[in-house]
PDB file of N, CA and C in Angstrom:
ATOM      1  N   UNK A   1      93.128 119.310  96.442  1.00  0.00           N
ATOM      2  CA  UNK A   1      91.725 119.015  96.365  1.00  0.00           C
ATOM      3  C   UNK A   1      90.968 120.328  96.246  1.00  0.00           C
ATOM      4  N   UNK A   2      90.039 120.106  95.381  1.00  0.00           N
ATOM      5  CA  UNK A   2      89.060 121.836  95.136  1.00  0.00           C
ATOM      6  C   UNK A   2      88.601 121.633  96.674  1.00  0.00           C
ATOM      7  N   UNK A   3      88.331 123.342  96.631  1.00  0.00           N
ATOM      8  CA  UNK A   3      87.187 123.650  97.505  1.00  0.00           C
ATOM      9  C   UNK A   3      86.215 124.085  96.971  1.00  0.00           C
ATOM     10  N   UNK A   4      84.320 124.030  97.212  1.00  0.00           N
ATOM     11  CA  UNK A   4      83.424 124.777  96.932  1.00  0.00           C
ATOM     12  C   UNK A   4      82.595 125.694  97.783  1.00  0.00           C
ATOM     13  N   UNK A   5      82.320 126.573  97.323  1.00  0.00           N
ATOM     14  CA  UNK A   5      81.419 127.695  98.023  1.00  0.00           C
ATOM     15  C   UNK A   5      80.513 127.800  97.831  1.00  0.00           C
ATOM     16  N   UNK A   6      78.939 127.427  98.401  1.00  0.00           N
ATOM     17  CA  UNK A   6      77.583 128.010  98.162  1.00  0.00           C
ATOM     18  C   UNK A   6      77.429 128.700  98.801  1.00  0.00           C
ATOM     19  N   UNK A   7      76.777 129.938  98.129  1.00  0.00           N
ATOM     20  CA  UNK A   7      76.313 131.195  98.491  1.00  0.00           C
ATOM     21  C   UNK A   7      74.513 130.632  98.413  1.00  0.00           C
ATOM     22  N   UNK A   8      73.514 131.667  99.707  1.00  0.00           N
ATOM     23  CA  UNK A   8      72.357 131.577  99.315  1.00  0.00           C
ATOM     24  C   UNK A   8      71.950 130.423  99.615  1.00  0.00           C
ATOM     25  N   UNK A   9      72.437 129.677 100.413  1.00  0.00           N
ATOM     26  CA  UNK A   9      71.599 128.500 100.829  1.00  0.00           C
ATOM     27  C   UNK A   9      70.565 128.471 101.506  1.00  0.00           C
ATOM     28  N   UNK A  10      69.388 128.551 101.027  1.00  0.00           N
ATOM     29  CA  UNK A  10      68.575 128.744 102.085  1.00  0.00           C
ATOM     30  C   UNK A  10      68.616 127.886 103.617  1.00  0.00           C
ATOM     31  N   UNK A  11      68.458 128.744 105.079  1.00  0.00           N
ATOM     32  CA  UNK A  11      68.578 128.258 106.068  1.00  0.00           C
ATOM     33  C   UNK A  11      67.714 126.519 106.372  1.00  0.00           C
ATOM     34  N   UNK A  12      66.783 126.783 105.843  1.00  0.00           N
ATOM     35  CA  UNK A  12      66.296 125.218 106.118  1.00  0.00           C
ATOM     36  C   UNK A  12      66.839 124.233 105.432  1.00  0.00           C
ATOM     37  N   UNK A  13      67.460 124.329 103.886  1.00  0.00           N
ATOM     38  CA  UNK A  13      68.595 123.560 103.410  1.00  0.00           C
ATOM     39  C   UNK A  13      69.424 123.474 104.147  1.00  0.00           C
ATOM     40  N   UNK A  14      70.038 124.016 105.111  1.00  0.00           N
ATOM     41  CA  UNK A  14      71.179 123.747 105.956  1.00  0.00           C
ATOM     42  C   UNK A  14      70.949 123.234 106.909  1.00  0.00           C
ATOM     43  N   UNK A  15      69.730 123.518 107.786  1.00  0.00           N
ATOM     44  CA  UNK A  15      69.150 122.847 108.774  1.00  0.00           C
ATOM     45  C   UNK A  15      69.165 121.043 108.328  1.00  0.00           C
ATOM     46  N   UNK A  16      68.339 120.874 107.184  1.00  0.00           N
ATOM     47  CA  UNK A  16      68.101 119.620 106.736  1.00  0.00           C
ATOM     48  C   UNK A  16      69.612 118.917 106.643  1.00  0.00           C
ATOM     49  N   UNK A  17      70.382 119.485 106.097  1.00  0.00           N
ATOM     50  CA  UNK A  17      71.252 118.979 105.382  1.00  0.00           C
ATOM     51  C   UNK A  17      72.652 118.449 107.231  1.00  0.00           C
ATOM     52  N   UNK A  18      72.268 119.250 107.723  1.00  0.00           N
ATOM     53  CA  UNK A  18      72.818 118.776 109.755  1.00  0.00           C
ATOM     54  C   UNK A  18      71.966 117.877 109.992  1.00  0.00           C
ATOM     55  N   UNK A  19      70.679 117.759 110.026  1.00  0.00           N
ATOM     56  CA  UNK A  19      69.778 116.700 110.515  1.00  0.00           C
ATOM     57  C   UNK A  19      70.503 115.548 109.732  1.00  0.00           C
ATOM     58  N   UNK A  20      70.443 115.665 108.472  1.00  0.00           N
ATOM     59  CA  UNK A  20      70.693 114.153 107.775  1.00  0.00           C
ATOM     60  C   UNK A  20      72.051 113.500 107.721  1.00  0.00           C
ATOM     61  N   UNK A  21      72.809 114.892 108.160  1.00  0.00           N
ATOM     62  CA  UNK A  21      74.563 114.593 108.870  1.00  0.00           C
ATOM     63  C   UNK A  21      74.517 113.505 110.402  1.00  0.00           C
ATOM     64  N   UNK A  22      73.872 113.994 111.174  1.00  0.00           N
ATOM     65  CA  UNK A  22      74.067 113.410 112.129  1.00  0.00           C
ATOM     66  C   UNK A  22      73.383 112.095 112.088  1.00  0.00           C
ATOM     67  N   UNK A  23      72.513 112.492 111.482  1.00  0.00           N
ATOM     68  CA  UNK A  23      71.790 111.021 110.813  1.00  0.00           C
ATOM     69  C   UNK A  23      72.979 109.913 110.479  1.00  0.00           C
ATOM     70  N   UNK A  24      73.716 110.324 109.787  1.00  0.00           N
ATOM     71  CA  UNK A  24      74.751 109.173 109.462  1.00  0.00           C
ATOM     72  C   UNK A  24      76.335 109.178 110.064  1.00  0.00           C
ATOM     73  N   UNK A  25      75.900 110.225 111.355  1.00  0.00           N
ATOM     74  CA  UNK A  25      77.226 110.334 111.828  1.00  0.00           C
ATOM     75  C   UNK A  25      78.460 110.663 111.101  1.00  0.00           C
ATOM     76  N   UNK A  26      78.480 111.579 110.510  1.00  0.00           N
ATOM     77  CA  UNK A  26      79.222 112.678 110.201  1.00  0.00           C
ATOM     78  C   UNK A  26      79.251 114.273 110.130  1.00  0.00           C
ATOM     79  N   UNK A  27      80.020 114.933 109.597  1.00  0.00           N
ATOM     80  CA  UNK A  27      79.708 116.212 109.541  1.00  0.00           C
ATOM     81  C   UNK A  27      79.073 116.845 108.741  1.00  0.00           C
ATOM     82  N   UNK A  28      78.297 118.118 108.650  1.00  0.00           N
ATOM     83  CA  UNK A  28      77.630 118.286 107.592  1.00  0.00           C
ATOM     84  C   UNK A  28      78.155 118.508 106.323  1.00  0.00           C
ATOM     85  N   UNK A  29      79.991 119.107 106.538  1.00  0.00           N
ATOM     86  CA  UNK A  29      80.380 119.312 105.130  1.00  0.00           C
ATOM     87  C   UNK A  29      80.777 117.731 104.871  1.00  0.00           C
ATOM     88  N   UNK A  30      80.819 116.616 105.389  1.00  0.00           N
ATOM     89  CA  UNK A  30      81.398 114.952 104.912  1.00  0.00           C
ATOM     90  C   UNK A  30      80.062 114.763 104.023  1.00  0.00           C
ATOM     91  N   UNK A  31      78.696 114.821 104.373  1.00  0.00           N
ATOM     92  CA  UNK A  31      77.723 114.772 104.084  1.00  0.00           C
ATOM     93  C   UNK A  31      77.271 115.344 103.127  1.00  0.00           C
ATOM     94  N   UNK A  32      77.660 116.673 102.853  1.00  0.00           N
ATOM     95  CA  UNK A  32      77.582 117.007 101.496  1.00  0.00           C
ATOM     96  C   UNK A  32      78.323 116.835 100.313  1.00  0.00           C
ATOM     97  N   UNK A  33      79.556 116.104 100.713  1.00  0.00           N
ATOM     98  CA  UNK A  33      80.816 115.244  99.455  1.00  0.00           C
ATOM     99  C   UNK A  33      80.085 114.092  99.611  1.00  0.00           C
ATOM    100  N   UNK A  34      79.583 113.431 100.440  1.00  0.00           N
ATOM    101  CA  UNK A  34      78.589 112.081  99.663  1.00  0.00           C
ATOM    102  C   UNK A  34      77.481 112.607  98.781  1.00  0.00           C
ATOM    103  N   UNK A  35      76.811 113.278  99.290  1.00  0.00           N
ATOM    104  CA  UNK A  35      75.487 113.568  98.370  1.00  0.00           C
ATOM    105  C   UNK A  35      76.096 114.357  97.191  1.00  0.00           C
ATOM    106  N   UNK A  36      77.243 114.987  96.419  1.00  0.00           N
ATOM    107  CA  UNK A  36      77.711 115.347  95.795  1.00  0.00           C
ATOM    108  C   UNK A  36      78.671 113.862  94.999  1.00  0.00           C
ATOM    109  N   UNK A  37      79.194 113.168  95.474  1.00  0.00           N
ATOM    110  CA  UNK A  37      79.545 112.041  95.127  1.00  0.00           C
ATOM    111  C   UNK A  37      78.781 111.040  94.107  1.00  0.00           C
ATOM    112  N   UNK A  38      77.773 111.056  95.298  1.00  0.00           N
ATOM    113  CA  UNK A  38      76.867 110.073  94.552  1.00  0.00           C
ATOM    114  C   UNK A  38      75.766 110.271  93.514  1.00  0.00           C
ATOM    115  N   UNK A  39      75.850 112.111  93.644  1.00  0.00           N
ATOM    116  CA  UNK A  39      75.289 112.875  92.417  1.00  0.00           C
ATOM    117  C   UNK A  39      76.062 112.391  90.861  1.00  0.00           C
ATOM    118  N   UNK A  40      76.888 112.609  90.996  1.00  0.00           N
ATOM    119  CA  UNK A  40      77.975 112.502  90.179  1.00  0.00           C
ATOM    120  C   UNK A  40      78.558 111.189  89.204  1.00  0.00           C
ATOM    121  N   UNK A  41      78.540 110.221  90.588  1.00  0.00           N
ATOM    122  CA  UNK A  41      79.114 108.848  89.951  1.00  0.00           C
ATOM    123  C   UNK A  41      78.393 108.070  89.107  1.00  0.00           C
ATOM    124  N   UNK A  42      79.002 107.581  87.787  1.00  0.00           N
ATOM    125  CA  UNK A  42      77.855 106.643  86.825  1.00  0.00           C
ATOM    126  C   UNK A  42      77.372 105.476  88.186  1.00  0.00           C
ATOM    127  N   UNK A  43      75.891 105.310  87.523  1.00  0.00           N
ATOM    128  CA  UNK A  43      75.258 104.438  88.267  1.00  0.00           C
ATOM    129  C   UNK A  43      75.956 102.868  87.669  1.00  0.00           C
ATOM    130  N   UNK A  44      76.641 102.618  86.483  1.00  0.00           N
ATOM    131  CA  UNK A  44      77.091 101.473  86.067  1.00  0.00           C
ATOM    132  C   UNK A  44      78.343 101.322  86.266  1.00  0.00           C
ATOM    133  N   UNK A  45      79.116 101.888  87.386  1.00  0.00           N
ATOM    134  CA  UNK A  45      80.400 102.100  87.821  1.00  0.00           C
ATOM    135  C   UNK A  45      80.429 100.704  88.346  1.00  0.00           C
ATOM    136  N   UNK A  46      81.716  99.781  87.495  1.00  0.00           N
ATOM    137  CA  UNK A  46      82.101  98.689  88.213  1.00  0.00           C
ATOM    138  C   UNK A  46      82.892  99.352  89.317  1.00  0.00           C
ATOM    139  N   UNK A  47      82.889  98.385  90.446  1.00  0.00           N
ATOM    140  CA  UNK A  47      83.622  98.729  91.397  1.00  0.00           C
ATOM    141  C   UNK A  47      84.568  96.688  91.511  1.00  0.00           C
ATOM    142  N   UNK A  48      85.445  97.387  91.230  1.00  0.00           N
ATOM    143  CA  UNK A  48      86.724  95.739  91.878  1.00  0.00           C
ATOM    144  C   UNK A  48      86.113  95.132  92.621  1.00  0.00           C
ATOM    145  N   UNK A  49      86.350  95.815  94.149  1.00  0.00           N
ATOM    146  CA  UNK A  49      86.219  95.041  95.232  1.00  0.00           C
ATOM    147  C   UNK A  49      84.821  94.361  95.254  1.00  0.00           C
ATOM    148  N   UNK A  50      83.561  95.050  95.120  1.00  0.00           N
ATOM    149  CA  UNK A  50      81.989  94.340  95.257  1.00  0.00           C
ATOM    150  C   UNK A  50      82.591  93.231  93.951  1.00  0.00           C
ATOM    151  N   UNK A  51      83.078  93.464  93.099  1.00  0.00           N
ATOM    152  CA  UNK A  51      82.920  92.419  91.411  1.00  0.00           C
ATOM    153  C   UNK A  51      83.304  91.143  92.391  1.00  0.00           C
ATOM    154  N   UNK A  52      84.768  91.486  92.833  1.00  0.00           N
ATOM    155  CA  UNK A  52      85.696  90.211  93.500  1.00  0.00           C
ATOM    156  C   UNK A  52      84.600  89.482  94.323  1.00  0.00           C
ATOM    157  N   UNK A  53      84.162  90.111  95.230  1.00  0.00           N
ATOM    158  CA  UNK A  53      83.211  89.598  96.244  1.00  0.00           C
ATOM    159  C   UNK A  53      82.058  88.811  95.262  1.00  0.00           C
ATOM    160  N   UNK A  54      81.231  89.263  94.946  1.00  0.00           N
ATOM    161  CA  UNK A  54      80.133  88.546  94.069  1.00  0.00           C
ATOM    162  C   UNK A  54      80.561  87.370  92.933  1.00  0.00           C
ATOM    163  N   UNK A  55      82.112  87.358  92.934  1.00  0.00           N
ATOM    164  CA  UNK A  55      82.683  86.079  92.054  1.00  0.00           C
ATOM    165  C   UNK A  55      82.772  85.246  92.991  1.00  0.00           C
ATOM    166  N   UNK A  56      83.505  85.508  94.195  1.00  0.00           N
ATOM    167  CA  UNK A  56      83.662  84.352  95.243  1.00  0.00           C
ATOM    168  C   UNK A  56      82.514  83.711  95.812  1.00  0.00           C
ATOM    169  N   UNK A  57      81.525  84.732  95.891  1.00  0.00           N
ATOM    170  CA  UNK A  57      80.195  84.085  96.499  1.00  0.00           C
ATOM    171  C   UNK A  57      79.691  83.185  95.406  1.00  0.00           C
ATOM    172  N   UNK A  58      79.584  83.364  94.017  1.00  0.00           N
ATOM    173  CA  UNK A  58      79.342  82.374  93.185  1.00  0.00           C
ATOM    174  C   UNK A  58      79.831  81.240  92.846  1.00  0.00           C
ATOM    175  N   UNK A  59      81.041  81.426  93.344  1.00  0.00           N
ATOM    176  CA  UNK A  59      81.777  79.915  92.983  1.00  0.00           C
ATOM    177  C   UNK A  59      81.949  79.224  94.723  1.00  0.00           C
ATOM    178  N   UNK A  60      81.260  79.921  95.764  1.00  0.00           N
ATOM    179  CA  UNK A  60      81.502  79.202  97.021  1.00  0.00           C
ATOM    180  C   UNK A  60      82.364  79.081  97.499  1.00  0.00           C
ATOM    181  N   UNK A  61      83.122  80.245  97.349  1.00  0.00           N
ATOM    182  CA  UNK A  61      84.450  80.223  98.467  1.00  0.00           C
ATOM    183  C   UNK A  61      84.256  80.592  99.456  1.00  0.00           C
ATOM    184  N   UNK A  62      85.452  79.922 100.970  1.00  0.00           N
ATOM    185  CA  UNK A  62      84.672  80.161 101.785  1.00  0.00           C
ATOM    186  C   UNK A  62      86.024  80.947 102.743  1.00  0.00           C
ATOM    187  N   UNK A  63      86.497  81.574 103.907  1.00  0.00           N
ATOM    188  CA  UNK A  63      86.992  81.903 104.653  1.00  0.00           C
ATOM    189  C   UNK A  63      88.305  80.541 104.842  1.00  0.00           C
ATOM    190  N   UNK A  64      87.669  79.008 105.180  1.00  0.00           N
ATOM    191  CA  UNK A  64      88.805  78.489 104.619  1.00  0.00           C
ATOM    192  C   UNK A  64      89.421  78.072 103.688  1.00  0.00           C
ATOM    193  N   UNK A  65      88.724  78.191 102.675  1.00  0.00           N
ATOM    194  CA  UNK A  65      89.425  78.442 101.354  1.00  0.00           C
ATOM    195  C   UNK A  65      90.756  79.347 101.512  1.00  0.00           C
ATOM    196  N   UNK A  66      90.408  80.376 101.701  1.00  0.00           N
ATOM    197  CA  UNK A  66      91.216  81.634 101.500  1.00  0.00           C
ATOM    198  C   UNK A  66      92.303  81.107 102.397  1.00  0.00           C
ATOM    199  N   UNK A  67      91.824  81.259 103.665  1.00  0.00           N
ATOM    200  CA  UNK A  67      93.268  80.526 104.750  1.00  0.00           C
ATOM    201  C   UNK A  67      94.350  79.555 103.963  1.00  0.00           C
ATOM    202  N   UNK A  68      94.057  79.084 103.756  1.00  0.00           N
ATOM    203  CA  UNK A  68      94.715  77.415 102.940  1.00  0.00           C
ATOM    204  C   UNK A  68      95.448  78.071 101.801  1.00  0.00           C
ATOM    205  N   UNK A  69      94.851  79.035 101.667  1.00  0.00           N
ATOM    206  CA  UNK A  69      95.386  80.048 100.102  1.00  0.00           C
ATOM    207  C   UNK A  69      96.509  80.230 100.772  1.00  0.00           C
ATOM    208  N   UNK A  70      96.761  81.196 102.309  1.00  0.00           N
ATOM    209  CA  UNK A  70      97.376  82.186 102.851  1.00  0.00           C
ATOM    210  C   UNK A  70      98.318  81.100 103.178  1.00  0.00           C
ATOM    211  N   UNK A  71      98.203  79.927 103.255  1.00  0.00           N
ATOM    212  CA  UNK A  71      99.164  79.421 103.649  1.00  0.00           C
ATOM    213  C   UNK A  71     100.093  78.392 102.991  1.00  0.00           C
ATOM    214  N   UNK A  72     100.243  78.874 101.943  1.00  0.00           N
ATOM    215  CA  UNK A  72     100.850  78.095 100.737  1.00  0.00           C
ATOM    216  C   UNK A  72     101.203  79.202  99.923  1.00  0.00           C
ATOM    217  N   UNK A  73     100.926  80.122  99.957  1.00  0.00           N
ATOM    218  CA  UNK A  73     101.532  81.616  99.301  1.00  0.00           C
ATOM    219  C   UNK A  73     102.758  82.228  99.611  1.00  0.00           C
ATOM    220  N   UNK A  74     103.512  82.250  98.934  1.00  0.00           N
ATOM    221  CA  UNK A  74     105.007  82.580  98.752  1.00  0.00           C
ATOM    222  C   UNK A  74     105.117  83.695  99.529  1.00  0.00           C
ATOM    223  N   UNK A  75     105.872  84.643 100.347  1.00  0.00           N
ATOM    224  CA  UNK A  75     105.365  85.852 101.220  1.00  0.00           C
ATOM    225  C   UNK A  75     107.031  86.400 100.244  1.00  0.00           C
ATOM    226  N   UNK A  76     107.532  85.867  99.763  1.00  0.00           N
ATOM    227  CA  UNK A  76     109.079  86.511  99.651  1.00  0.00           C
ATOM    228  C   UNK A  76     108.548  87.208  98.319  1.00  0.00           C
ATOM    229  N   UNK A  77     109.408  88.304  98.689  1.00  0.00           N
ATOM    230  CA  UNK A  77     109.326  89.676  97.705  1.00  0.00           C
ATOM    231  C   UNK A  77     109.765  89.461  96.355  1.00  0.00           C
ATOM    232  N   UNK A  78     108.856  89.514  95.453  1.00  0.00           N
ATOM    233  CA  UNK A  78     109.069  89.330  94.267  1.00  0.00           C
ATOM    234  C   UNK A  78     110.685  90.143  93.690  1.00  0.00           C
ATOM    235  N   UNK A  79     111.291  89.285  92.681  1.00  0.00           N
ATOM    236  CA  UNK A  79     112.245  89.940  91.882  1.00  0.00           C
ATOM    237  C   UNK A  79     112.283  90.925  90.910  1.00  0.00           C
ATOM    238  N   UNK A  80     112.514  92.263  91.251  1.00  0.00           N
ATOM    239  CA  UNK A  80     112.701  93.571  89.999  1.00  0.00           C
ATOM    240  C   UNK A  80     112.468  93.116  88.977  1.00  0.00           C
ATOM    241  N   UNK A  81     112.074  93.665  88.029  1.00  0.00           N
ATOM    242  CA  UNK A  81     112.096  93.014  86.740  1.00  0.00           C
ATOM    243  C   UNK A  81     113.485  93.863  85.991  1.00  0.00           C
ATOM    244  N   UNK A  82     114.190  93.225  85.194  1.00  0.00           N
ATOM    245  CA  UNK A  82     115.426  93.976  84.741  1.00  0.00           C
ATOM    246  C   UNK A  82     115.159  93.923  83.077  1.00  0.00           C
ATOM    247  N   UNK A  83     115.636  94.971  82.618  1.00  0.00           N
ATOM    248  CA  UNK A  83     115.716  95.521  81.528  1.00  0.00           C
ATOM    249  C   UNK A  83     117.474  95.472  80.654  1.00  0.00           C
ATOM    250  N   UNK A  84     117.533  94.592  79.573  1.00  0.00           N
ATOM    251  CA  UNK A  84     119.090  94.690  79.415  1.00  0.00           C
ATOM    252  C   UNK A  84     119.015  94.749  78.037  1.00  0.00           C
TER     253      UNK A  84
END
């Protein structure tokens, strides 16, 4: 994983940047890989997991749905696939 170095930060940037750490309960360098993160990431970034979620809520699935799923689901380990 890179590391980065700012030089020249001004002291009240750093001050701010601890205030708004503890603000969210982390550290100030965790806090600056989010705000660097979220600098970064397309704002039209599908994400899986929210997609999955917002399909189930549309079609009304519910917690026992899913159970009833879990319990009729094969648990045995699928077979290798072989190549001949």
């Amino acid at each position: 994983m890179a590391a980065v170095t700012i030089r020249n930060l001004p002291e009240a940037v750093h001050r701010a940047l601890k205030v708004r750490a503890a603000q969210h309960n982390r550290s100030a360098e965790a806090e600056m890989r989010a705000i660097l993160e979220a600098a970064v990431r397309p704002a039209d970034r599908l994400r899986v997991g929210s997609a999955l979620a917002d399909l189930s809520r549309k079609v009304g699935l519910t917690n026992a749905d899913v159970e009833a799923l879990d319990q009729v689901r094969d648990d045995k380990p699928a077979d290798p696939m072989g190549f001949r």
